[in-house]
C-alpha atoms as a PDB file:
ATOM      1  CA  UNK A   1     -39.370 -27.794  19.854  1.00  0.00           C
ATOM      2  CA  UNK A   2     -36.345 -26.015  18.436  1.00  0.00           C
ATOM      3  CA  UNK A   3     -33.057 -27.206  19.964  1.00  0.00           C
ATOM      4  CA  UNK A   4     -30.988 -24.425  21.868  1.00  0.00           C
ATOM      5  CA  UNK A   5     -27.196 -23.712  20.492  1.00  0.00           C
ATOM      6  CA  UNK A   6     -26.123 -25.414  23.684  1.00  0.00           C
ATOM      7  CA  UNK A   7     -27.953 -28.300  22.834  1.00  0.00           C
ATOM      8  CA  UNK A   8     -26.776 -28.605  19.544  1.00  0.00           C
ATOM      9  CA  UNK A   9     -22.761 -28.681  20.915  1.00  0.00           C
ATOM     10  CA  UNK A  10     -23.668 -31.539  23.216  1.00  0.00           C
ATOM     11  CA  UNK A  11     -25.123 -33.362  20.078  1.00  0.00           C
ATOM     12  CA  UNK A  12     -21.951 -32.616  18.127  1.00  0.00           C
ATOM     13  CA  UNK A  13     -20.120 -33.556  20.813  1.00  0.00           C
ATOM     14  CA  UNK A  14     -22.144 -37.232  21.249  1.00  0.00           C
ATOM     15  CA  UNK A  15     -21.529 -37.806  17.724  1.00  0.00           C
ATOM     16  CA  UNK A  16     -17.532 -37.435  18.595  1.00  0.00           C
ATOM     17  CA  UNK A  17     -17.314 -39.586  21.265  1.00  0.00           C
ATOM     18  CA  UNK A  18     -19.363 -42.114  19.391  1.00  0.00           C
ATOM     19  CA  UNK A  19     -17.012 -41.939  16.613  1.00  0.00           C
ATOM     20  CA  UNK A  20     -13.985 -41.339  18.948  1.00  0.00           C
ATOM     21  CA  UNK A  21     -15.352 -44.636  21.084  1.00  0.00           C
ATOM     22  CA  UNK A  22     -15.710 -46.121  17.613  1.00  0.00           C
ATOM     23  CA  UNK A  23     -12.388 -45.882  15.998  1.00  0.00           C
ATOM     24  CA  UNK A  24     -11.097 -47.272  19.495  1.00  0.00           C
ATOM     25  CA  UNK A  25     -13.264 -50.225  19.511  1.00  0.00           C
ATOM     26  CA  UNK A  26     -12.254 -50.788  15.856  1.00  0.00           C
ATOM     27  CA  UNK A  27      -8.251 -50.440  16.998  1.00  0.00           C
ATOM     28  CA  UNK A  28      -8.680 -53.396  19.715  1.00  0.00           C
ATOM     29  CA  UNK A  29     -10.374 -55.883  17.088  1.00  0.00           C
ATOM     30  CA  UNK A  30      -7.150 -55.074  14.487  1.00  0.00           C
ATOM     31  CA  UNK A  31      -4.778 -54.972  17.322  1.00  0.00           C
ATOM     32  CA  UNK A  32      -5.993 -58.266  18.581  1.00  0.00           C
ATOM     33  CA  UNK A  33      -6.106 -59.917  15.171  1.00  0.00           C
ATOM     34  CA  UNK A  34      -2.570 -58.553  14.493  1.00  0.00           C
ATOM     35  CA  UNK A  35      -1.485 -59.696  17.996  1.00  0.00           C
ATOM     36  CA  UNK A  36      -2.910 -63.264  17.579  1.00  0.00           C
ATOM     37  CA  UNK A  37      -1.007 -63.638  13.920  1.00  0.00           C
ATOM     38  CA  UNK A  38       2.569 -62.359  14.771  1.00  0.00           C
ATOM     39  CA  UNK A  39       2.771 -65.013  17.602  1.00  0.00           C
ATOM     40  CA  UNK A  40       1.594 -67.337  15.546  1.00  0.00           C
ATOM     41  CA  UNK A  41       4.007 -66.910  12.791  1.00  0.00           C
ATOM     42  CA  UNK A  42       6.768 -66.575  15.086  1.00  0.00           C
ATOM     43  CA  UNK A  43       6.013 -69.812  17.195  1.00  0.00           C
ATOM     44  CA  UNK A  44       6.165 -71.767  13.729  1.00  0.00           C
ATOM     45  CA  UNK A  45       9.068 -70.271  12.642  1.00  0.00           C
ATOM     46  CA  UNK A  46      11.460 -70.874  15.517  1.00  0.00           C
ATOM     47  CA  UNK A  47       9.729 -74.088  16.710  1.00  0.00           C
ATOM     48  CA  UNK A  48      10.263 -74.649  20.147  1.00  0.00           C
ATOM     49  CA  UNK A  49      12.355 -71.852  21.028  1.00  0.00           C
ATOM     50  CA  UNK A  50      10.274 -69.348  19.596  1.00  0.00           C
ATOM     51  CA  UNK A  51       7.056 -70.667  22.511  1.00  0.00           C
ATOM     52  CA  UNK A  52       8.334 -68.062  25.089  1.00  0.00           C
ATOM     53  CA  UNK A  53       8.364 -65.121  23.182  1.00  0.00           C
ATOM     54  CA  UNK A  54       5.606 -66.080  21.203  1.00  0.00           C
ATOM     55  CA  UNK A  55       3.517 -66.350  24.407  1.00  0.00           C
ATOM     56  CA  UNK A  56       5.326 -63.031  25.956  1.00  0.00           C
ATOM     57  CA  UNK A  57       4.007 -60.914  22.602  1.00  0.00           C
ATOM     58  CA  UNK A  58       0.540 -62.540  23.106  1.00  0.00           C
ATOM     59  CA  UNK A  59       0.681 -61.684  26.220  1.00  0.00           C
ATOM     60  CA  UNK A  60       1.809 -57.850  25.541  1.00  0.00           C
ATOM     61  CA  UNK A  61      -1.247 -57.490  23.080  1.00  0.00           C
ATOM     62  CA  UNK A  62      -3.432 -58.655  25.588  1.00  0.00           C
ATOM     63  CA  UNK A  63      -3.145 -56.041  27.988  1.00  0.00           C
ATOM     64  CA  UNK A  64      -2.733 -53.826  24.862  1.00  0.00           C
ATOM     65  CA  UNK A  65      -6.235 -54.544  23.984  1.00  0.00           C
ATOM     66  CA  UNK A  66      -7.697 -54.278  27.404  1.00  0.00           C
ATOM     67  CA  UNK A  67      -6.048 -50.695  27.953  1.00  0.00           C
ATOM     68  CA  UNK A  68      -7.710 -49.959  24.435  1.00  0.00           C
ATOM     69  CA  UNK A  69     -11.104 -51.143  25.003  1.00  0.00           C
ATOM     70  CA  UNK A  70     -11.130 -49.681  28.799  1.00  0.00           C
ATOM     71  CA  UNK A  71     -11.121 -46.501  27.410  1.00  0.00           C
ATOM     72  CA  UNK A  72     -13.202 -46.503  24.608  1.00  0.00           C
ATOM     73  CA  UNK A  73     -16.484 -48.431  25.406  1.00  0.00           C
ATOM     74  CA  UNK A  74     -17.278 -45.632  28.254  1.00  0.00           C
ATOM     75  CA  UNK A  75     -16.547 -43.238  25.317  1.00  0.00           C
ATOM     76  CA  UNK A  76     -19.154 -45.095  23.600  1.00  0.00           C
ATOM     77  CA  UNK A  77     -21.377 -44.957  26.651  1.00  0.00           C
ATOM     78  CA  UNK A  78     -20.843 -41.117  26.873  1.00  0.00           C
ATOM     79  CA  UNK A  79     -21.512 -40.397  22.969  1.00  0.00           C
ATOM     80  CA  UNK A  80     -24.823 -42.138  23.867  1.00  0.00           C
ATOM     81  CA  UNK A  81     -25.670 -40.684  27.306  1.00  0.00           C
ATOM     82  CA  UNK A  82     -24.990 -37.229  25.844  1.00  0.00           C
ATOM     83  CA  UNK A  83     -27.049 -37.724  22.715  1.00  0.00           C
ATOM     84  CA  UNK A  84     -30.020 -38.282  25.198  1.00  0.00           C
ATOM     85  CA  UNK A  85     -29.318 -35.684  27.135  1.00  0.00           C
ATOM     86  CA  UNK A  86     -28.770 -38.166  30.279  1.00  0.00           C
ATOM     87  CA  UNK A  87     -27.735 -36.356  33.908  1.00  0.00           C
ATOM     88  CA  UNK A  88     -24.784 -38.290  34.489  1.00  0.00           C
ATOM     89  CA  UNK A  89     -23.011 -37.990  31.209  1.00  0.00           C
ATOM     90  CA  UNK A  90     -22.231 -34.762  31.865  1.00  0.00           C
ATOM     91  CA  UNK A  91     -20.212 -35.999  34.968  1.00  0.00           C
ATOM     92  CA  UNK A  92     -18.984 -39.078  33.053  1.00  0.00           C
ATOM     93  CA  UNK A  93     -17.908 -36.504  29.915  1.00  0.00           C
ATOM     94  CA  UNK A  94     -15.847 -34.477  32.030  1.00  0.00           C
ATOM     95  CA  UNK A  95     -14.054 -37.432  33.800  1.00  0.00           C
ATOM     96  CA  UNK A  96     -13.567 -38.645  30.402  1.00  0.00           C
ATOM     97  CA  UNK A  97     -12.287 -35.520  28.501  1.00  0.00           C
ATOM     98  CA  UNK A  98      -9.473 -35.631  31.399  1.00  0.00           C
ATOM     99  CA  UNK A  99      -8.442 -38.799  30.559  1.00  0.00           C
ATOM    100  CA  UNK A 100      -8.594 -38.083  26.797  1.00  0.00           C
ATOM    101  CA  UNK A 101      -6.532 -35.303  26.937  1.00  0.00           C
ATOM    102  CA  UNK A 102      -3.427 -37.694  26.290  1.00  0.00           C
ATOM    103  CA  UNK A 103      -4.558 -38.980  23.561  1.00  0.00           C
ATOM    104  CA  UNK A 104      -3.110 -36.890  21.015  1.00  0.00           C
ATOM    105  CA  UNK A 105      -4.379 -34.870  18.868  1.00  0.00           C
ATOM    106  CA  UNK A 106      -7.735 -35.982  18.518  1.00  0.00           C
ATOM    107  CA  UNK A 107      -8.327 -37.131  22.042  1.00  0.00           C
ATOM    108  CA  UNK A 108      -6.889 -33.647  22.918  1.00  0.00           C
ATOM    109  CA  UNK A 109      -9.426 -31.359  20.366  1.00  0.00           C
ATOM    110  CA  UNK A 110     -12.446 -33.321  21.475  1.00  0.00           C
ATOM    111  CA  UNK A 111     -11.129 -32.573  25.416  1.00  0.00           C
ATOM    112  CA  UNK A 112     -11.046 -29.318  24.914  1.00  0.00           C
ATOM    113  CA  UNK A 113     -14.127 -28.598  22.868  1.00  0.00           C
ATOM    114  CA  UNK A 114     -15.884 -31.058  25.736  1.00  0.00           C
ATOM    115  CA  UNK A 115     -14.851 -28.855  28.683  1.00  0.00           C
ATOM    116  CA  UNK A 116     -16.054 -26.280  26.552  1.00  0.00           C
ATOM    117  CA  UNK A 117     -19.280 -27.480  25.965  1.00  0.00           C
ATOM    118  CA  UNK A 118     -19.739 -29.564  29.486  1.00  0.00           C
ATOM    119  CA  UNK A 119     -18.687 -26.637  31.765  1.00  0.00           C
ATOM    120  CA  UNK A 120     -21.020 -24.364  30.550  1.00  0.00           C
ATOM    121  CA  UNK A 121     -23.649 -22.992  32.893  1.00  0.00           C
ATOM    122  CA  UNK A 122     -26.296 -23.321  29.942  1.00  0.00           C
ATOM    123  CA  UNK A 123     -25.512 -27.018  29.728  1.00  0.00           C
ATOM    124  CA  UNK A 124     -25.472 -28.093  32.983  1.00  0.00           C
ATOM    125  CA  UNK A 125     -29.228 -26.291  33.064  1.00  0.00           C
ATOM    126  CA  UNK A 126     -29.525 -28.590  30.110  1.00  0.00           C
ATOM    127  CA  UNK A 127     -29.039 -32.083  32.239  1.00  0.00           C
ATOM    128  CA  UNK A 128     -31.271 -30.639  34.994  1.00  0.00           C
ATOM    129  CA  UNK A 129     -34.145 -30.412  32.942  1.00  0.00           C
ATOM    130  CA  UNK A 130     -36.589 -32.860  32.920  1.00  0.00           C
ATOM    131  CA  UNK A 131     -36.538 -35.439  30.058  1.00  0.00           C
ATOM    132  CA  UNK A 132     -39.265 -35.911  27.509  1.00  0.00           C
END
């Protein structure tokens, strides 16, 4: 069975919160190995004195890392749920697109393409349908 234009936007658009999910995952892993390095190097330069703010910058890309990964393994979820054509990644894609509004520019064009896609009435007939 041919896929509808509709269907083919929600594709597109699984494929850019895959990559968009992606390229987040891929930040936390190089901000983490960054963030466990810089500590490191400035703990054994200043010795004792450099312990607190070695521990205070490990402690920064901690929650650094968190923030990164909170928002980008649902994006991962969604790119998935979409691609299958799952009922509640439509819900989850629109939550989402709010969020990624701030994240600028690319966050932002995939938003606004996803309210596109995500709001209209032919896709939400698309998540009713039964799946095959």
């Amino acid at each position: 069975m041919a896929m509808t234009p509709m269907e083919t936007h929600v594709r597109v658009l699984a494929w850019f919160n895959l990559v968009l999910g992606g390229l987040g995952v891929l930040a936390a892993a190089a901000t983490f190995a960054g963030g466990s390095i810089i500590p490191a190097i400035v703990a054994a330069a200043a010795g004792e004195a450099g312990f607190l703010p070695a521990s205070i910058l490990q402690a920064i890309v901690t929650v650094i890392v968190i923030v990164i990964l909170v928002l980008s393994l649902p994006t991962l979820i969604l790119g998935f749920g979409l691609y299958n054509l799952r009922p509640w990644a439509r819900i989850l894609g629109i939550v989402l697109a709010a969020i990624h509004l701030l994240n600028v520019p690319l966050g932002t064009i995939i938003s606004v393409y996803a309210f596109w896609v995500l709001l209209n009435p032919q896709t939400e007939a698309l998540f009713r349908r039964p799946q095959s």
